[in-house]
N, C-alpha and C. Protein backbone atom coordinates (compact mmCIF):
# COMPACT_ATOMS: atom_id res chain seq x y z
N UNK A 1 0.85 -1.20 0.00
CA UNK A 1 0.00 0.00 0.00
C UNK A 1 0.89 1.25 0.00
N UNK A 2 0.56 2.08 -0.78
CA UNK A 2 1.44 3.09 -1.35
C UNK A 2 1.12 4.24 0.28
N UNK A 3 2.13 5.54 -0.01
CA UNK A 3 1.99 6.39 1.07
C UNK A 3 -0.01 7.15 1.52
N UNK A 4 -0.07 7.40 -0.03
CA UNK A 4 -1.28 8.02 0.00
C UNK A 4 -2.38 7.08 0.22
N UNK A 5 -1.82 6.27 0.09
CA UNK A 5 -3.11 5.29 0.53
C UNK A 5 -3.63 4.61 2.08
N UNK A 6 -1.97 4.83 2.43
CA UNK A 6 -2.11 4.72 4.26
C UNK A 6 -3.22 5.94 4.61
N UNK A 7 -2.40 7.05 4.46
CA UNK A 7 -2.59 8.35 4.58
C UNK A 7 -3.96 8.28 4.53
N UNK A 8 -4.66 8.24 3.69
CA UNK A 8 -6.39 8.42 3.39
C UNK A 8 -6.76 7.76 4.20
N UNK A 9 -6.42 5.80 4.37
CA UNK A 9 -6.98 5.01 5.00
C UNK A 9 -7.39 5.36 7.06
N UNK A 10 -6.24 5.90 7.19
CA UNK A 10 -5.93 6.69 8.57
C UNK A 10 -7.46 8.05 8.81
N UNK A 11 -6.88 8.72 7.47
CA UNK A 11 -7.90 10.19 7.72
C UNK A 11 -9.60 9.39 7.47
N UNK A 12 -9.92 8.60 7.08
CA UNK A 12 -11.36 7.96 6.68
C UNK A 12 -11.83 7.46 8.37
N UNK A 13 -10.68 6.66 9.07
CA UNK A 13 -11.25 6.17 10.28
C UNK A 13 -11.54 6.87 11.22
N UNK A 14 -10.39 7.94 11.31
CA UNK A 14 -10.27 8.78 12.58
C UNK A 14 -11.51 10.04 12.39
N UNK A 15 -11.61 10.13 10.79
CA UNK A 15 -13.17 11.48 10.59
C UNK A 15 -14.05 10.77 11.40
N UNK A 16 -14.14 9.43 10.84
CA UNK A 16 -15.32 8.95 11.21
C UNK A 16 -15.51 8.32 12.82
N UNK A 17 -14.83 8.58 13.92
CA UNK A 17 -14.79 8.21 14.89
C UNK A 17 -15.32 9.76 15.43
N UNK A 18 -14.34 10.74 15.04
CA UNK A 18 -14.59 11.67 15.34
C UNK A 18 -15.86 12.75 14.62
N UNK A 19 -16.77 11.92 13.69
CA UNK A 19 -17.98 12.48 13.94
C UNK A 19 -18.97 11.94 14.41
N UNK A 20 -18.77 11.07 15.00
CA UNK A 20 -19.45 9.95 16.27
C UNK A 20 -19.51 11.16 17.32
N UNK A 21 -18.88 11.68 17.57
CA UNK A 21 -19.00 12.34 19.04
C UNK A 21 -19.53 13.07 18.94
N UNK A 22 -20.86 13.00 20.39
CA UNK A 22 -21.73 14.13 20.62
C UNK A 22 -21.14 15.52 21.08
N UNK A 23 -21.94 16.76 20.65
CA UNK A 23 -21.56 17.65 21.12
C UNK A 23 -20.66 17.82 22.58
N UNK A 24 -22.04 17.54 23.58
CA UNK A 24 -21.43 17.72 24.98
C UNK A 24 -19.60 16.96 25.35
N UNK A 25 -19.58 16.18 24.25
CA UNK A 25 -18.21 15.19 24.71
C UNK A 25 -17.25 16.03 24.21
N UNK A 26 -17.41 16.77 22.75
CA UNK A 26 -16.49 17.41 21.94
C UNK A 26 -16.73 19.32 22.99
N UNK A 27 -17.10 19.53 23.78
CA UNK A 27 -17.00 20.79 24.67
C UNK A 27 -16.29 20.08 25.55
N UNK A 28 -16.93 19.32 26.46
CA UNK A 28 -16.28 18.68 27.91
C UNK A 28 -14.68 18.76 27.48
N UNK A 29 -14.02 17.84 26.48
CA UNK A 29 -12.91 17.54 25.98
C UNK A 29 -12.33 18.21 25.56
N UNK A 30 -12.63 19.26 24.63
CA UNK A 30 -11.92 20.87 24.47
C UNK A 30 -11.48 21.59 25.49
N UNK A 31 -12.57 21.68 26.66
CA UNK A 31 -12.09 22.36 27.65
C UNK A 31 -11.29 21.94 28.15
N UNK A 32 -11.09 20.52 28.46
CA UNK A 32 -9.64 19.78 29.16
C UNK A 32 -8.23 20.26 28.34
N UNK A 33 -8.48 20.18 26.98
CA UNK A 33 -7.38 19.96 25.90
C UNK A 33 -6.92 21.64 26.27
N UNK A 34 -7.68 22.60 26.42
CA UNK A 34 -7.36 24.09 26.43
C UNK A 34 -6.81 24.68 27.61
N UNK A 35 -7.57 23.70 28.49
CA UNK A 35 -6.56 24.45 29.83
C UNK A 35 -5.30 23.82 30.36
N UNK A 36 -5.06 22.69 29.88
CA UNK A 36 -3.74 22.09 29.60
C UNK A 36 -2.56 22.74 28.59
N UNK A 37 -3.38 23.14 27.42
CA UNK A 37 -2.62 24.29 26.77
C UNK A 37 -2.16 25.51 27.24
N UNK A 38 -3.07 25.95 28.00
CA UNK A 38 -2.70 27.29 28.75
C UNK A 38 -2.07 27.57 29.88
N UNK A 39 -1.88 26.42 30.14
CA UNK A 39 -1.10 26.32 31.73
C UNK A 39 0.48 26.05 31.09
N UNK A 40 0.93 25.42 29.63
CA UNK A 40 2.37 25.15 29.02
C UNK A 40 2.56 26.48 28.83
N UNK A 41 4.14 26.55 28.84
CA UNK A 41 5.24 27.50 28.52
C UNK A 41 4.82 28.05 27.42
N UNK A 42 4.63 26.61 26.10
CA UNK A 42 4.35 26.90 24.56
C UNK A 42 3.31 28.21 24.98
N UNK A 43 2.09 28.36 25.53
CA UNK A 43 1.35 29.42 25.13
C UNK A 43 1.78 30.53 26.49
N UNK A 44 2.64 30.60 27.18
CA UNK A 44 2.60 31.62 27.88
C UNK A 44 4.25 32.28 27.15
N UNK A 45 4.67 31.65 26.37
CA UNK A 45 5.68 32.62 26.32
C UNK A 45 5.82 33.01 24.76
N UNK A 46 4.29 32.91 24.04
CA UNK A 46 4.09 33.62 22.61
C UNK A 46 3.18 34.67 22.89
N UNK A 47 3.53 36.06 22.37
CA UNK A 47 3.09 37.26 22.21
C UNK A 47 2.11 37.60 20.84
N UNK A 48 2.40 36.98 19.99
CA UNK A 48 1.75 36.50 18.80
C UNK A 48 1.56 35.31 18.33
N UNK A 49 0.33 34.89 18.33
CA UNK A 49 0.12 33.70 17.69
C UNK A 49 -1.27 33.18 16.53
N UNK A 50 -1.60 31.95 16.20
CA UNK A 50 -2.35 32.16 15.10
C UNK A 50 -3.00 30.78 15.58
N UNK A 51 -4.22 31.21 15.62
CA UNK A 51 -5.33 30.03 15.51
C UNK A 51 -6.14 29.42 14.69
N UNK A 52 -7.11 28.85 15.05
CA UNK A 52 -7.97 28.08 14.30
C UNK A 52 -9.13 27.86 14.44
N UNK A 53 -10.27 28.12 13.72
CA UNK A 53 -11.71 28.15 13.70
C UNK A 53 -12.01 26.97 13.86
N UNK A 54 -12.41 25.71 14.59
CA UNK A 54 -12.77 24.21 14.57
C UNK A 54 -14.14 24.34 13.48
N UNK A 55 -13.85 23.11 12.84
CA UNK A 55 -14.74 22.24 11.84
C UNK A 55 -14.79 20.99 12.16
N UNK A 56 -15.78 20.25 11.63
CA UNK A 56 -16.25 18.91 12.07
C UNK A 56 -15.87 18.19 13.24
N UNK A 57 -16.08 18.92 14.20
CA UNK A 57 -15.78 18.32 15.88
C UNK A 57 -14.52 18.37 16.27
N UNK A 58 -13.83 18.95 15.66
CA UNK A 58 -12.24 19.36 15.83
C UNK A 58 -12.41 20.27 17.10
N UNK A 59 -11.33 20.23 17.96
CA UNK A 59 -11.08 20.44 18.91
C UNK A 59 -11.17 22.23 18.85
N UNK A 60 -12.10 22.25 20.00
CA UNK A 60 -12.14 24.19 20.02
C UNK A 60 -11.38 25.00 20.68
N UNK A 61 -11.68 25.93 20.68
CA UNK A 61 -10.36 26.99 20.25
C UNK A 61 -10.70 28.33 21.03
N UNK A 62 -11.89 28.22 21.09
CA UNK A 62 -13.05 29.96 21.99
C UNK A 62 -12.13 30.10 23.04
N UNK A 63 -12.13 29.38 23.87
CA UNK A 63 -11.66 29.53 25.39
C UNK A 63 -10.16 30.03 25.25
N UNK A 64 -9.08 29.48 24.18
CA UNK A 64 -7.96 29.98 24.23
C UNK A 64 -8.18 31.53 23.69
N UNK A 65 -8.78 31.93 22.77
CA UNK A 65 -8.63 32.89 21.85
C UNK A 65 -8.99 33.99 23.27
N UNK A 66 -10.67 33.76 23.59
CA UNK A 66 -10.51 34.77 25.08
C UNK A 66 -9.80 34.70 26.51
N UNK A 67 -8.82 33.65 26.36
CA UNK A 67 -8.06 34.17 27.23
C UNK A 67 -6.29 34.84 26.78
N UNK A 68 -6.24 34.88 24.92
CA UNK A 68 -5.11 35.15 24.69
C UNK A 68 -5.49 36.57 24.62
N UNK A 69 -6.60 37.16 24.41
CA UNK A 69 -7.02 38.70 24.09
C UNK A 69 -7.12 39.36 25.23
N UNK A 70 -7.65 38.66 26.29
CA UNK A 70 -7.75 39.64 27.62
C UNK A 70 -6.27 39.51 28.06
N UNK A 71 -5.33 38.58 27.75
CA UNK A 71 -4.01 39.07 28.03
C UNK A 71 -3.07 39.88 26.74
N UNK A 72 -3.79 40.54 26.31
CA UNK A 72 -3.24 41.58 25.40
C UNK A 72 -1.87 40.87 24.16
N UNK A 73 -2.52 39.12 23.88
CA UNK A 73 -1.84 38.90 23.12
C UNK A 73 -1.97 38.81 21.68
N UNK A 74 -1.41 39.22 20.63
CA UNK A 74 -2.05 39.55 19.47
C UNK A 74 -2.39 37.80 18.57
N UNK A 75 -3.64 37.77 18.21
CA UNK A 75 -4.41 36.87 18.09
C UNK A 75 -4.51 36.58 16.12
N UNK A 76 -4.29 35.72 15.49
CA UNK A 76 -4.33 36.21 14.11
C UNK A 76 -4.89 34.51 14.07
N UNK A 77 -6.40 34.69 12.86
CA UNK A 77 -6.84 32.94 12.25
C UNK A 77 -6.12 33.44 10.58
N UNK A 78 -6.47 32.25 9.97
CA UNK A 78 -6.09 32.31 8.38
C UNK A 78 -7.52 32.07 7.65
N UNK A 79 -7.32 32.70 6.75
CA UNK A 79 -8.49 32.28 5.14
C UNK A 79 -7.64 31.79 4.29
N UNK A 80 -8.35 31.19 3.43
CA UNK A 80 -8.36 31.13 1.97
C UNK A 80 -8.45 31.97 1.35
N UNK A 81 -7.17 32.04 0.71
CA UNK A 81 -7.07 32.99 -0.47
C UNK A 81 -6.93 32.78 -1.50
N UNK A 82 -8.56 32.49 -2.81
CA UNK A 82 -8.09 31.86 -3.73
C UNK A 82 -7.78 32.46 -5.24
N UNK A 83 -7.09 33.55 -4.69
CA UNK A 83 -6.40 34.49 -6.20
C UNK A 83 -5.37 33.67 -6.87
N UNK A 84 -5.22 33.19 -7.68
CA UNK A 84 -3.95 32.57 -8.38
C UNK A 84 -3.97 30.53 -7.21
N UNK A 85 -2.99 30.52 -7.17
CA UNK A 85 -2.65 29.21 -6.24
C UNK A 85 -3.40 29.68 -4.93
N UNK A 86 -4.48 28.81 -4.53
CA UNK A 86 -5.01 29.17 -3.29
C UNK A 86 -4.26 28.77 -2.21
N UNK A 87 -4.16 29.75 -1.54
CA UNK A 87 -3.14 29.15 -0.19
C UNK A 87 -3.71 30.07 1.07
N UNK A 88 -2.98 29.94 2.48
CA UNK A 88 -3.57 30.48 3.67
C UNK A 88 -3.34 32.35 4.01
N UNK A 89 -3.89 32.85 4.47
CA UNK A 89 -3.10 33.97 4.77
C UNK A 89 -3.43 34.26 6.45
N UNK A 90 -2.95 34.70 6.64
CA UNK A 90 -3.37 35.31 8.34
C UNK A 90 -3.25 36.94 8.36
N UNK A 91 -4.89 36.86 9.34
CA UNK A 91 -5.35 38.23 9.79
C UNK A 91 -5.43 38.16 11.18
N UNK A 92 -5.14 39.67 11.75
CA UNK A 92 -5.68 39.52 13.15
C UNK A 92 -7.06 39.86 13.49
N UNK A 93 -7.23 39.18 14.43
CA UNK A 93 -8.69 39.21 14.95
C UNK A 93 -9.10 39.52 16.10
N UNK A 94 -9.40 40.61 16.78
CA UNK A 94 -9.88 41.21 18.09
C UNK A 94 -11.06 40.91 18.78
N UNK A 95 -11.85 40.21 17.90
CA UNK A 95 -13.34 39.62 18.75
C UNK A 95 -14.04 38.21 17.59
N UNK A 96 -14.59 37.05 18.26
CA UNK A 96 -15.01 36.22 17.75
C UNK A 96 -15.96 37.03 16.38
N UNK A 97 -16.44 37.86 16.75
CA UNK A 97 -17.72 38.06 15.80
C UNK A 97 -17.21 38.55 14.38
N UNK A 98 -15.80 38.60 14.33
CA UNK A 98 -15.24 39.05 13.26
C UNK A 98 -15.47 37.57 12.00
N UNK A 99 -15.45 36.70 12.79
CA UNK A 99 -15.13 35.29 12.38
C UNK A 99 -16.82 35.13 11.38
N UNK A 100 -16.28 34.72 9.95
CA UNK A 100 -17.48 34.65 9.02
C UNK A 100 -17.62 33.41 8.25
N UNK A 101 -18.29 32.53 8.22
CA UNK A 101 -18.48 31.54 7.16
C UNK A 101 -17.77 31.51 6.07
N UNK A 102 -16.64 30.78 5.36
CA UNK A 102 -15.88 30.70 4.26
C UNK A 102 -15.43 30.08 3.77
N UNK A 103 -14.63 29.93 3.19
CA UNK A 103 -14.22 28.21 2.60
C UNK A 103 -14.22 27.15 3.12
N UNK A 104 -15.44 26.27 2.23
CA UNK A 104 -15.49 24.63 3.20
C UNK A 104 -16.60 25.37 4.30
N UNK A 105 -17.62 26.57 4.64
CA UNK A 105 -17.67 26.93 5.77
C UNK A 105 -17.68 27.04 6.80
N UNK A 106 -15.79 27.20 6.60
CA UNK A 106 -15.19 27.36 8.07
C UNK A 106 -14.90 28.61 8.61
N UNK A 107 -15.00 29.37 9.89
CA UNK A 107 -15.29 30.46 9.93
C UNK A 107 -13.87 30.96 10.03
N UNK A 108 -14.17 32.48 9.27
CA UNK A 108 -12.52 33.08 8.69
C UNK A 108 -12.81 34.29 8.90
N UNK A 109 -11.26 35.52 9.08
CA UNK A 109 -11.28 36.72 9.35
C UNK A 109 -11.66 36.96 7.65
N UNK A 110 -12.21 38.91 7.86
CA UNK A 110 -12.31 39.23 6.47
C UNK A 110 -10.78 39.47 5.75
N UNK A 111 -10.36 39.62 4.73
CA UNK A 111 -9.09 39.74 4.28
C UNK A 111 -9.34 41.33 3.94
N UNK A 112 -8.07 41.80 4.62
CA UNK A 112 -7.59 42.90 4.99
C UNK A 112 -6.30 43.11 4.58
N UNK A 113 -5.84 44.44 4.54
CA UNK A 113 -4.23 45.03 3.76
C UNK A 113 -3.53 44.32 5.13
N UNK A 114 -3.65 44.28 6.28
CA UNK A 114 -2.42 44.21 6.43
C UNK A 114 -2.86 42.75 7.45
N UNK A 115 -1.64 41.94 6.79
CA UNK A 115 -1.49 40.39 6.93
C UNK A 115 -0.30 39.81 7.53
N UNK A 116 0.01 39.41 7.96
CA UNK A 116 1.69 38.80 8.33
C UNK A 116 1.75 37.14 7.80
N UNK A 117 3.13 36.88 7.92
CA UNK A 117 3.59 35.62 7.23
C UNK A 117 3.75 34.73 8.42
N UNK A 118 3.70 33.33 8.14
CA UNK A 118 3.78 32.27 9.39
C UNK A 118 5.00 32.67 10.35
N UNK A 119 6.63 33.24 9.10
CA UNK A 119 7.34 33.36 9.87
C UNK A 119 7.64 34.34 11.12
N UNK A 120 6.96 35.47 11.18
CA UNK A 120 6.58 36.08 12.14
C UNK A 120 6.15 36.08 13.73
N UNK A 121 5.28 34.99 13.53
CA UNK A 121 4.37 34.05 14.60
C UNK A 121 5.44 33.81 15.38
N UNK A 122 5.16 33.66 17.12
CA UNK A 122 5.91 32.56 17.92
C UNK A 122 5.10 31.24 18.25
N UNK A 123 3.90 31.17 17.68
CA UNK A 123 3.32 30.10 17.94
C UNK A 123 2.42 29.74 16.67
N UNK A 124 2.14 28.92 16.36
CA UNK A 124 1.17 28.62 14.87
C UNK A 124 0.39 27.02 15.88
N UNK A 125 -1.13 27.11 15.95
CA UNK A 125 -1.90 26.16 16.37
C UNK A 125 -2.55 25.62 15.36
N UNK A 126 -2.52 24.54 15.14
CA UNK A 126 -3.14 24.15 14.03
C UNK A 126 -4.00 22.97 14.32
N UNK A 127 -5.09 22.87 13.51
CA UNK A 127 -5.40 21.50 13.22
C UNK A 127 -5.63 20.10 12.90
N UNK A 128 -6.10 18.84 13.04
CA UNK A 128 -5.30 17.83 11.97
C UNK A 128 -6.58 16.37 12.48
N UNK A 129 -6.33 15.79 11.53
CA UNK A 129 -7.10 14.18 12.21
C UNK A 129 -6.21 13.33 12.08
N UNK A 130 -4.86 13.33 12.20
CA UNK A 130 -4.21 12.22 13.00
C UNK A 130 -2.52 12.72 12.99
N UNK A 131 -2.05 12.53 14.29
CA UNK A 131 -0.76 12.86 14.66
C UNK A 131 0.05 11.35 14.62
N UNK A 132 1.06 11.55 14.85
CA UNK A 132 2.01 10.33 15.26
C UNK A 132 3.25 11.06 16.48
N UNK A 133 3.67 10.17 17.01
CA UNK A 133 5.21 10.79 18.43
C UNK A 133 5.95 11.29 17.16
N UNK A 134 6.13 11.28 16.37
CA UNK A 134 7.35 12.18 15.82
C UNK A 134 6.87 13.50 15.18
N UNK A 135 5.66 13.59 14.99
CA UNK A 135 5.17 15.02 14.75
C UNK A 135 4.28 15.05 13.59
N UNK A 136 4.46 13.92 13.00
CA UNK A 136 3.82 13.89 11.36
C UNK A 136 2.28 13.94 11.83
N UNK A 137 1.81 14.34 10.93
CA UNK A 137 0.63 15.46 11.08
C UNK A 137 -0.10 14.67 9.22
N UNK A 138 -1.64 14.04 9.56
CA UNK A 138 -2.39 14.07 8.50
C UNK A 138 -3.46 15.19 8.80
N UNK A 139 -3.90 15.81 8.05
CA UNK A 139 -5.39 17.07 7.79
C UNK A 139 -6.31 16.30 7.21
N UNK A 140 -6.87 17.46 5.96
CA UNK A 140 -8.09 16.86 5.16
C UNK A 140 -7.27 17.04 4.02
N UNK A 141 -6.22 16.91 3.43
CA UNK A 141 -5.55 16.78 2.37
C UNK A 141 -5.49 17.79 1.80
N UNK A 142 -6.08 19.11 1.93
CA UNK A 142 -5.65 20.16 0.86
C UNK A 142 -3.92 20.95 1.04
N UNK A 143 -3.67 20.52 2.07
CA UNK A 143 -1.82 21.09 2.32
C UNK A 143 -1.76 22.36 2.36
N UNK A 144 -3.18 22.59 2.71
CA UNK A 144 -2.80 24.43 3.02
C UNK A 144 -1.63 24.76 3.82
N UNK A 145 -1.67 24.18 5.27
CA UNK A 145 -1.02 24.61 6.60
C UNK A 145 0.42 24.22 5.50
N UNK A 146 1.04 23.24 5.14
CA UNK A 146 2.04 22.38 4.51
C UNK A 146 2.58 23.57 3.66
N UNK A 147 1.86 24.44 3.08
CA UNK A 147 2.39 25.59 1.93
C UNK A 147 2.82 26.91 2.83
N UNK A 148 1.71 27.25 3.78
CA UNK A 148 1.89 28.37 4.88
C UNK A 148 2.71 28.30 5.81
N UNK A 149 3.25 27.62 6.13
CA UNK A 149 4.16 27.18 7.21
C UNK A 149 5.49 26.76 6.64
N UNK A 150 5.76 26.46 5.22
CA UNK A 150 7.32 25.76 4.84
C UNK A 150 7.92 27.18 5.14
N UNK A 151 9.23 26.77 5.63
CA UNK A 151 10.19 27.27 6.28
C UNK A 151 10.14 28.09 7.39
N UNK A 152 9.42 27.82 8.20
CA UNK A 152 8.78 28.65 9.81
C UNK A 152 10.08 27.81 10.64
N UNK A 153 10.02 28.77 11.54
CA UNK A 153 10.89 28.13 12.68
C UNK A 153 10.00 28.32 14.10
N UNK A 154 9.39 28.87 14.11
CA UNK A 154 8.30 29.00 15.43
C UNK A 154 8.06 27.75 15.77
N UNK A 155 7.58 27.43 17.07
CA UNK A 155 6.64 26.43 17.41
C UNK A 155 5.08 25.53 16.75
N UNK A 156 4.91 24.78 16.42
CA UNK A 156 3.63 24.35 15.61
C UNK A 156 3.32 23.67 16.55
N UNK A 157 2.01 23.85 17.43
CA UNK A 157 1.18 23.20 18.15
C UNK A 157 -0.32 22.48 17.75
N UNK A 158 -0.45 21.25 17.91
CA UNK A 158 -1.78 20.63 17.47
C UNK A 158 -2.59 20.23 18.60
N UNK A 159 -3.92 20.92 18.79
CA UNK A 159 -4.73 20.27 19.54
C UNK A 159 -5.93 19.20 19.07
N UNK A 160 -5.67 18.48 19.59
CA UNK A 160 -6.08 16.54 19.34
C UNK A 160 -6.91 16.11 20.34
N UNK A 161 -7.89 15.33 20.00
CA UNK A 161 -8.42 14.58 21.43
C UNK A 161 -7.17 13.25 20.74
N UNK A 162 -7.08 12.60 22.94
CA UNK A 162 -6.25 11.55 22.64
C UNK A 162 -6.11 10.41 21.19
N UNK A 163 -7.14 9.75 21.22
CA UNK A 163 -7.59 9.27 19.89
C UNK A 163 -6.88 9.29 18.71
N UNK A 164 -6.23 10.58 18.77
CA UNK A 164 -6.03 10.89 16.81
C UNK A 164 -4.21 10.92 17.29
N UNK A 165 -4.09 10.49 18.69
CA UNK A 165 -2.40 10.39 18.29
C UNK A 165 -2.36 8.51 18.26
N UNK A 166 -1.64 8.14 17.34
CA UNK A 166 -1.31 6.74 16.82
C UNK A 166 0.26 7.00 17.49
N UNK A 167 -0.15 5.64 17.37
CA UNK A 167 1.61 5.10 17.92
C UNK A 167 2.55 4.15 16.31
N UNK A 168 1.68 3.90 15.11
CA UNK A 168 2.53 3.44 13.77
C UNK A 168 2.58 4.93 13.56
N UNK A 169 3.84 4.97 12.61
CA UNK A 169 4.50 5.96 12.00
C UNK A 169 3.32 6.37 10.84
N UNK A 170 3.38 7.39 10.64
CA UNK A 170 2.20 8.52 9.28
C UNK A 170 3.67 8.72 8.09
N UNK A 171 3.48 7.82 7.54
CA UNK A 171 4.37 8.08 6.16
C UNK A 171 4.35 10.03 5.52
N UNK A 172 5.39 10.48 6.06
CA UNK A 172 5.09 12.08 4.99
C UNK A 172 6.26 12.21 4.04
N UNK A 173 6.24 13.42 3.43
CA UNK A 173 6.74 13.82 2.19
C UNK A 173 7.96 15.12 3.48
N UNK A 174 9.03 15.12 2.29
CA UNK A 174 9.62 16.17 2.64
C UNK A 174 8.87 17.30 2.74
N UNK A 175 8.08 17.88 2.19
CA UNK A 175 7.37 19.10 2.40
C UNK A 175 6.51 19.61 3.75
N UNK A 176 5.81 18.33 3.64
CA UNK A 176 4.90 17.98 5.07
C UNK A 176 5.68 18.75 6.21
N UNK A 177 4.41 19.57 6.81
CA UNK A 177 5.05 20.35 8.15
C UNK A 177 4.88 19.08 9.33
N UNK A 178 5.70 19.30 10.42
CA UNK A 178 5.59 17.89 11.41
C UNK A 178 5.50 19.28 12.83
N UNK A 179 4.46 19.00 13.66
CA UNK A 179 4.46 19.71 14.65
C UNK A 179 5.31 19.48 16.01
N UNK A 180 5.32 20.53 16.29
CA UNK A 180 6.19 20.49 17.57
C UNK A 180 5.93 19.65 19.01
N UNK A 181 4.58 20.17 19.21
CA UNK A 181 3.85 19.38 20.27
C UNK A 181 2.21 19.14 20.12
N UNK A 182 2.07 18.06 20.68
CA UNK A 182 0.31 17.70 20.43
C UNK A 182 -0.17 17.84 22.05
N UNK A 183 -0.99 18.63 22.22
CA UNK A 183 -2.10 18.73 23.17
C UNK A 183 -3.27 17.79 23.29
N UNK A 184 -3.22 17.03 23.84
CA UNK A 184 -4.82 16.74 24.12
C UNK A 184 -5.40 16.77 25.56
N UNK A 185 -6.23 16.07 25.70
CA UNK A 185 -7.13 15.96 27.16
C UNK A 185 -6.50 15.49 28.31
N UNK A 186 -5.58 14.34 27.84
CA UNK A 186 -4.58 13.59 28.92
C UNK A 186 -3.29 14.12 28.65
N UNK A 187 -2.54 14.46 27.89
CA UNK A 187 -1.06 14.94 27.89
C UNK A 187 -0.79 15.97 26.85
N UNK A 188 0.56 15.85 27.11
CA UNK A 188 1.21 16.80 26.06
C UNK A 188 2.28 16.09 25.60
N UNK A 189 2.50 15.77 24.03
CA UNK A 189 3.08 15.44 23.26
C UNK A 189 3.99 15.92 22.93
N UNK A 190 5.79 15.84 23.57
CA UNK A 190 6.65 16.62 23.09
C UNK A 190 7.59 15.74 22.13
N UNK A 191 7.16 16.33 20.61
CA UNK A 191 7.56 15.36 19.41
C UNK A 191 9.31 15.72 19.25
N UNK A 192 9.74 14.35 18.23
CA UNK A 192 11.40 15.22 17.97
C UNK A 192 11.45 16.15 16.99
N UNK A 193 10.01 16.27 16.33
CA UNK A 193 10.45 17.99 15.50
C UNK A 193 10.48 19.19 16.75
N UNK A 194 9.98 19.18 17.69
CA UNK A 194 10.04 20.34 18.76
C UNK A 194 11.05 20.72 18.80
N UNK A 195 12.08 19.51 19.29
CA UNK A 195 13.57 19.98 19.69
C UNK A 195 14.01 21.02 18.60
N UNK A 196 13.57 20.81 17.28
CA UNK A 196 14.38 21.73 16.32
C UNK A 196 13.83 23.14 16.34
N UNK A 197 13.08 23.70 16.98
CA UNK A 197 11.74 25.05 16.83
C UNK A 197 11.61 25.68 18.32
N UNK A 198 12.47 26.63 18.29
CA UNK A 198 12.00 27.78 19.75
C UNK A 198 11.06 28.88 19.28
N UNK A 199 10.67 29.62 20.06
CA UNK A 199 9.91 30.64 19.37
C UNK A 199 10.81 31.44 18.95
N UNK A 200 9.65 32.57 18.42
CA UNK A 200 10.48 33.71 17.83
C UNK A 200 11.22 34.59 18.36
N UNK A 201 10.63 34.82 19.75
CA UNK A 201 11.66 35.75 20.98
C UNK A 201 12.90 34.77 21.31
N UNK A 202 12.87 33.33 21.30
CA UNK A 202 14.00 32.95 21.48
C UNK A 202 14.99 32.94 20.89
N UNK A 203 14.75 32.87 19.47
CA UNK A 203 15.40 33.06 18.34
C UNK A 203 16.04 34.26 18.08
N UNK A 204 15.46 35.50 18.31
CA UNK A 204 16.10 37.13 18.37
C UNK A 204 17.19 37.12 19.60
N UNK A 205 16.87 36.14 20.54
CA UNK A 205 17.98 36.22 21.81
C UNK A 205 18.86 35.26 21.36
N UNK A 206 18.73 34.10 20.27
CA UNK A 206 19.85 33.50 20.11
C UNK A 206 20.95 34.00 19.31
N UNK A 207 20.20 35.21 18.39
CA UNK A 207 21.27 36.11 17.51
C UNK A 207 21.08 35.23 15.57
C-alpha cells in the first residue's frame, strides 16, 4: 500500500470516529485539551500567535482565543485565499464576531491590507485528524497549513483529542510540516520535530 493510501486510509477512520461524538463530549474535551494548553510555557511565552476556527468536531479553540485577548496577546486565524494558487493567509482578529463563514464553511477573518507571514508568529496552532510521536501530522488533504508554514521556525502546536495520536509511524513527504507538540485531554506530546523550533523571541535572543 502506497503512502497516499495509508494516509487516506488513517484520515477515513479517525473522521469517522470523530464524527461519532456528541456535542457535549467534543466541549467537555476541548475544555480539558485548552486548559492544559494554557497552563504550558508553549502558550505563555508567545506574544503573537495564530489560531484556528474548529470544523467537524475538531477540537475548540473559543476559550484559548478569550483568554489570549484579555491578556493583550495579538491573536491572528487564516483564510483562503483563492487568487492565483489558493493558499492560507493570516489576519488579526480582536473579537469572535469578526469570524465569518468561508471556505469549506469554516469560519474566517475578512481579508484585509495588512497580513503577516507564518514566519513572524511565535506560535502557529493548528489542526489535523491524526498525529504520530514524531510530529507527522495528517489534515483533510488540501496542504494548506504544509504551503503556509514551509520554512517557519516557530513552534507548531496541534490540539487533538487523545484518539487521533497513533503510535505506527504517518508516512510524509519532505514538504509535510511535522508539529512540535500535540495537546490533548490527557497529555502533552513533546515530538522530535520540537527539539528543532524555539519561538520567535528565542530566536532574536539566540542572535
Amino acid at each position: 500500500m502506497n503512502r497516499s493510501a495509508i494516509k487516506e486510509r488513517l484520515r477515513a477512520r479517525l473522521l469517522e470516529v470523530r464524527r461519532e461524538m456528541a456535542f457535549e463530549e467534543v466541549y467537555r474535551l476541548s475544555l480539558r485539551v485548552q486548559k492544559r494548553f494554557l497552563r504550558s510555557p508553549l502558550y505563555r511565552n508567545a506574544g503573537r500567535l495564530a489560531l484556528y476556527s474548529s470544523f467537524s468536531n475538531e477540537v475548540l479553540t473559543d476559550e484559548l482565543f478569550q483568554k489570549a485577548n484579555e491578556e493583550g496577546k495579538e491573536v491572528y486565524y487564516p483564510r483562503v485565499i483563492k487568487a492565483g494558487r489558493s493558499h492560507l493567509a493570516f489576519f488579526r482578529v480582536a473579537h469572535l464576531k469578526e469570524l465569518k463563514p468561508g471556505s469549506y464553511e469554516i469560519p474566517e477573518p475578512e481579508e484585509k491590507e495588512a497580513r503577516v507571514t507564518a514566519a513572524t508568529f511565535d506560535l502557529v496552532v493548528v489542526p489535523g485528524v491524526a498525529f504520530d510521536l514524531t510530529g507527522a501530522r495528517v489534515g483533510f488533504g488540501k496542504g494548506y497549513y504544509d504551503m503556509a508554514l514551509e520554512g517557519f521556525k516557530c513552534p507548531v502546536v496541534a490540539l487533538a483529542y487523545d484518539f487521533q495520536v497513533v503510535n505506527e509511524l504517518i508516512p510524509s513527504e519532505p514538504h509535510d510540516v511535522r508539529v512540535s507538540a500535540i495537546v490533548t485531554e490527557k497529555r502533552i506530546v513533546r515530538t522530535s520535530a520540537g527539539a528543532q523550533a524555539g519561538t520567535t523571541k528565542e530566536r532574536r535572543e539566540r542572535g
